[in-house]
N, C-alpha and C. Protein backbone atom coordinates (compact mmCIF):
# COMPACT_ATOMS: atom_id res chain seq x y z
N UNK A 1 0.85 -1.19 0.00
CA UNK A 1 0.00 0.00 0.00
C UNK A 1 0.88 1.25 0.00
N UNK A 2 0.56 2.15 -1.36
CA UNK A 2 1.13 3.22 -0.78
C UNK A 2 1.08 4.31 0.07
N UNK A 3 1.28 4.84 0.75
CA UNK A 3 0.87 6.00 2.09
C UNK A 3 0.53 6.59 1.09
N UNK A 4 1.43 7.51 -0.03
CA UNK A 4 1.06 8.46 -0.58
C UNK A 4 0.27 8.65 -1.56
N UNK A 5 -0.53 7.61 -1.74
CA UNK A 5 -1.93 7.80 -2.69
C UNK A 5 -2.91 8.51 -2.26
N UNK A 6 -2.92 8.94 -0.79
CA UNK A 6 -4.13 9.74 -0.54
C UNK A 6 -3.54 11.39 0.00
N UNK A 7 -2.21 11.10 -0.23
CA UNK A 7 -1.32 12.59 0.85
C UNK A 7 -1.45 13.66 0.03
N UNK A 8 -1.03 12.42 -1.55
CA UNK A 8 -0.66 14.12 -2.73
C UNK A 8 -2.06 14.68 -2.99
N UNK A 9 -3.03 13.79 -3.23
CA UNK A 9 -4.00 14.56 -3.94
C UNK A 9 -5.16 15.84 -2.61
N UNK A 10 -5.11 14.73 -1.45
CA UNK A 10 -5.07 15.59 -0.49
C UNK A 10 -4.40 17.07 -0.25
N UNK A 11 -3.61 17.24 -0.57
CA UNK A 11 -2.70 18.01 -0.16
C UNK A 11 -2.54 18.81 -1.44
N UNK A 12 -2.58 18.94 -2.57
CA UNK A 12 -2.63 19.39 -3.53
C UNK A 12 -4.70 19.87 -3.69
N UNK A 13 -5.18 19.36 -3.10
CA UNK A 13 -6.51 19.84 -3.00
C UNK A 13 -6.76 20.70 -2.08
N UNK A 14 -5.95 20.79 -0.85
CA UNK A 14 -5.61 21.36 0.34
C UNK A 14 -4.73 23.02 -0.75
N UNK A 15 -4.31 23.08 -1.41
CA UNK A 15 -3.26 24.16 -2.20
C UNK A 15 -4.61 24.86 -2.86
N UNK A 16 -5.05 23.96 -3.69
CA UNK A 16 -6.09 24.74 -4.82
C UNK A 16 -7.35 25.22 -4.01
N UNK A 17 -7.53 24.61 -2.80
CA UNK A 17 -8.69 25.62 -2.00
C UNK A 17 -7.82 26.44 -1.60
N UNK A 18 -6.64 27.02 -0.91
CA UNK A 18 -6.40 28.02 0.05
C UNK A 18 -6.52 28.71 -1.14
N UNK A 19 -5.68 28.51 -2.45
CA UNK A 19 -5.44 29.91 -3.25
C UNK A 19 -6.98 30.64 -4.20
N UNK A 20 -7.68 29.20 -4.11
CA UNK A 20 -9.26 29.97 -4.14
C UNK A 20 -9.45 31.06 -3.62
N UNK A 21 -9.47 30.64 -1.98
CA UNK A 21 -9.63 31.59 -0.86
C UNK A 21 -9.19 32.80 -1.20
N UNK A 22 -7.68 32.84 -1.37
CA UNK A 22 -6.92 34.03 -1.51
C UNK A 22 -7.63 34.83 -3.20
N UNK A 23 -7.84 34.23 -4.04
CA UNK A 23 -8.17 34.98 -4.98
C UNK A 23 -9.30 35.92 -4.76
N UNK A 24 -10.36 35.31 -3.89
CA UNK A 24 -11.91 35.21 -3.33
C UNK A 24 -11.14 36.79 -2.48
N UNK A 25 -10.51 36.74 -1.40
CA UNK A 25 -10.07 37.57 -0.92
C UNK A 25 -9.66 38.85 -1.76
N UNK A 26 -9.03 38.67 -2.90
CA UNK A 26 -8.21 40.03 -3.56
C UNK A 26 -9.51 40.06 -4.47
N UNK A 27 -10.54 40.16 -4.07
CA UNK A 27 -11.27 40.69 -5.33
C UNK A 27 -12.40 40.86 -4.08
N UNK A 28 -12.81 40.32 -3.38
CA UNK A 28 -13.94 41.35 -2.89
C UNK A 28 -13.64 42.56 -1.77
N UNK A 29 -11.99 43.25 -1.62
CA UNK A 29 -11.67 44.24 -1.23
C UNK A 29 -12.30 44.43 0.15
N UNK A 30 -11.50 45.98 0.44
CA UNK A 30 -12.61 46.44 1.48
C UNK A 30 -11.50 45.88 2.79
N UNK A 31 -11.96 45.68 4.59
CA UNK A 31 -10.79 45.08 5.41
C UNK A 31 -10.95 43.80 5.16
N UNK A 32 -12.01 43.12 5.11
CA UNK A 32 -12.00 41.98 4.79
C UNK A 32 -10.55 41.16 4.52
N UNK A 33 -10.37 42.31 3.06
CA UNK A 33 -9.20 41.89 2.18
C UNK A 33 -7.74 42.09 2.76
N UNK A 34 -8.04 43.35 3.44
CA UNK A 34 -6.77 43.62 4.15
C UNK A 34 -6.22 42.83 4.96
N UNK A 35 -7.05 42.37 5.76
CA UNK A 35 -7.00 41.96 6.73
C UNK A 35 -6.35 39.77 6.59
N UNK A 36 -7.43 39.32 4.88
CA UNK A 36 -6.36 37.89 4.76
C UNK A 36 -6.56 37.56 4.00
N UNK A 37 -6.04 38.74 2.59
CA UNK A 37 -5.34 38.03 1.32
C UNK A 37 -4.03 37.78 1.80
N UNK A 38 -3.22 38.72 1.99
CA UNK A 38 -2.10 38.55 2.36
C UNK A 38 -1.23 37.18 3.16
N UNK A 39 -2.40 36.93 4.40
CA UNK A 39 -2.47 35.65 5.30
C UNK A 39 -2.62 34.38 4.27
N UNK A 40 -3.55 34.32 3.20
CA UNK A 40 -4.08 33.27 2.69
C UNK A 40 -2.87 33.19 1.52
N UNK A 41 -2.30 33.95 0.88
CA UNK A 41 -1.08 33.53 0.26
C UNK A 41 0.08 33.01 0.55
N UNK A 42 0.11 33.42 1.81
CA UNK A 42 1.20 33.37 2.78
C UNK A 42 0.98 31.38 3.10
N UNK A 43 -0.20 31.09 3.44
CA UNK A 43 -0.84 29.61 3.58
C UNK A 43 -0.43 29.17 2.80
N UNK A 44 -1.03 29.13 1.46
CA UNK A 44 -0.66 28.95 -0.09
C UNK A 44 0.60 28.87 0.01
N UNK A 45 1.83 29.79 0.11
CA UNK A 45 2.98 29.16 0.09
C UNK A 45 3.76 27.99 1.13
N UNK A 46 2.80 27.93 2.15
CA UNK A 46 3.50 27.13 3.10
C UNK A 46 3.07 25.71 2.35
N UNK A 47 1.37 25.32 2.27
CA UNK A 47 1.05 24.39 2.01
C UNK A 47 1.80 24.10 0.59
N UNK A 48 1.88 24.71 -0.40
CA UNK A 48 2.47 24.25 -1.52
C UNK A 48 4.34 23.46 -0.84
N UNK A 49 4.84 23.97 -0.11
CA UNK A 49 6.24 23.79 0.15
C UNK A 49 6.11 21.96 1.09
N UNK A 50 4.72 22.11 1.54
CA UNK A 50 4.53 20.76 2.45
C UNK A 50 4.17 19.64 1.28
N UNK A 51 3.74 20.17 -0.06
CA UNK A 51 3.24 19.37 -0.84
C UNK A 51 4.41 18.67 -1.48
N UNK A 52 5.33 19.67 -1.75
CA UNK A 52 6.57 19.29 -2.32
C UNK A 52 7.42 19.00 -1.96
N UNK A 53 7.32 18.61 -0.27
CA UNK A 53 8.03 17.26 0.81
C UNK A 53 7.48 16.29 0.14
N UNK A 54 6.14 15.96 0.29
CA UNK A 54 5.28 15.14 -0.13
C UNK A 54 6.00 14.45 -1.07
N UNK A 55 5.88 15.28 -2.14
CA UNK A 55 6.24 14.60 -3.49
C UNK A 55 7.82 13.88 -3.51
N UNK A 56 8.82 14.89 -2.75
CA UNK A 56 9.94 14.12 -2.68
C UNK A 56 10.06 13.16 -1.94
N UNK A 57 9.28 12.97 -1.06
CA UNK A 57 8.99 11.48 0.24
C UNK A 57 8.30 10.62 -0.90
N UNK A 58 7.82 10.43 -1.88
CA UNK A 58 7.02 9.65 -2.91
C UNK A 58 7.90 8.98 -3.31
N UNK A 59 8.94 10.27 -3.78
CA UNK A 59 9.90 9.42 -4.88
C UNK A 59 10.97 8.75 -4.63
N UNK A 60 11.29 9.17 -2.88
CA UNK A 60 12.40 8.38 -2.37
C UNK A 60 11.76 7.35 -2.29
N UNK A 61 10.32 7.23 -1.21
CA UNK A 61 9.40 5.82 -1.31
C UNK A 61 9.83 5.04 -1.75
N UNK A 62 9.45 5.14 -3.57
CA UNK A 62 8.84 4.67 -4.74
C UNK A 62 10.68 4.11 -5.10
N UNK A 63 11.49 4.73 -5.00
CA UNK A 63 13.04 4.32 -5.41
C UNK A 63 13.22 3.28 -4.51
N UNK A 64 12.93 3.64 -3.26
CA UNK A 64 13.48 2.08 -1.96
C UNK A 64 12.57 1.26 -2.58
N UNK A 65 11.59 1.27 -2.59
CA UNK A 65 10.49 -0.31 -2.96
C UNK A 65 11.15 -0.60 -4.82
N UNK A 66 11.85 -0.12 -5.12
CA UNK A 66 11.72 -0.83 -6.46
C UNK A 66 13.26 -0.89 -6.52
N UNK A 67 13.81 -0.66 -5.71
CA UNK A 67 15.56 -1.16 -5.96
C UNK A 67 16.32 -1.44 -4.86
């Protein structure tokens, strides 16, 4: 079984909602906006950087089980 059949897409679904959020944020202005576009990109870059552990924990995985 692989762990990471449910981490990436998770987690890459976890990316494409925050930066929803954040877009959702820079367009309906006002404090709202002030207050967490900024925050929600800031997310967006963390979660993208956790995704792309992810992916390199896959491929080391995927290298130990096949050699």
């Amino acid at each position: 079984m692989n762990p990471f059949a449910y981490a990436i897409p998770i987690g890459l679904g976890v990316v494409f909602l925050i930066l929803c959020f954040g877009i959702y944020t820079l367009f309906r202005g006002g404090d709202f906006s002030r207050s967490w576009s900024n925050k929600a990109m800031r997310f967006r870059v963390i979660a993208q950087f956790v995704v792309i552990l992810i992916l390199v924990g896959a491929m080391l995985w995927s290298r130990s089980q096949h050699g």
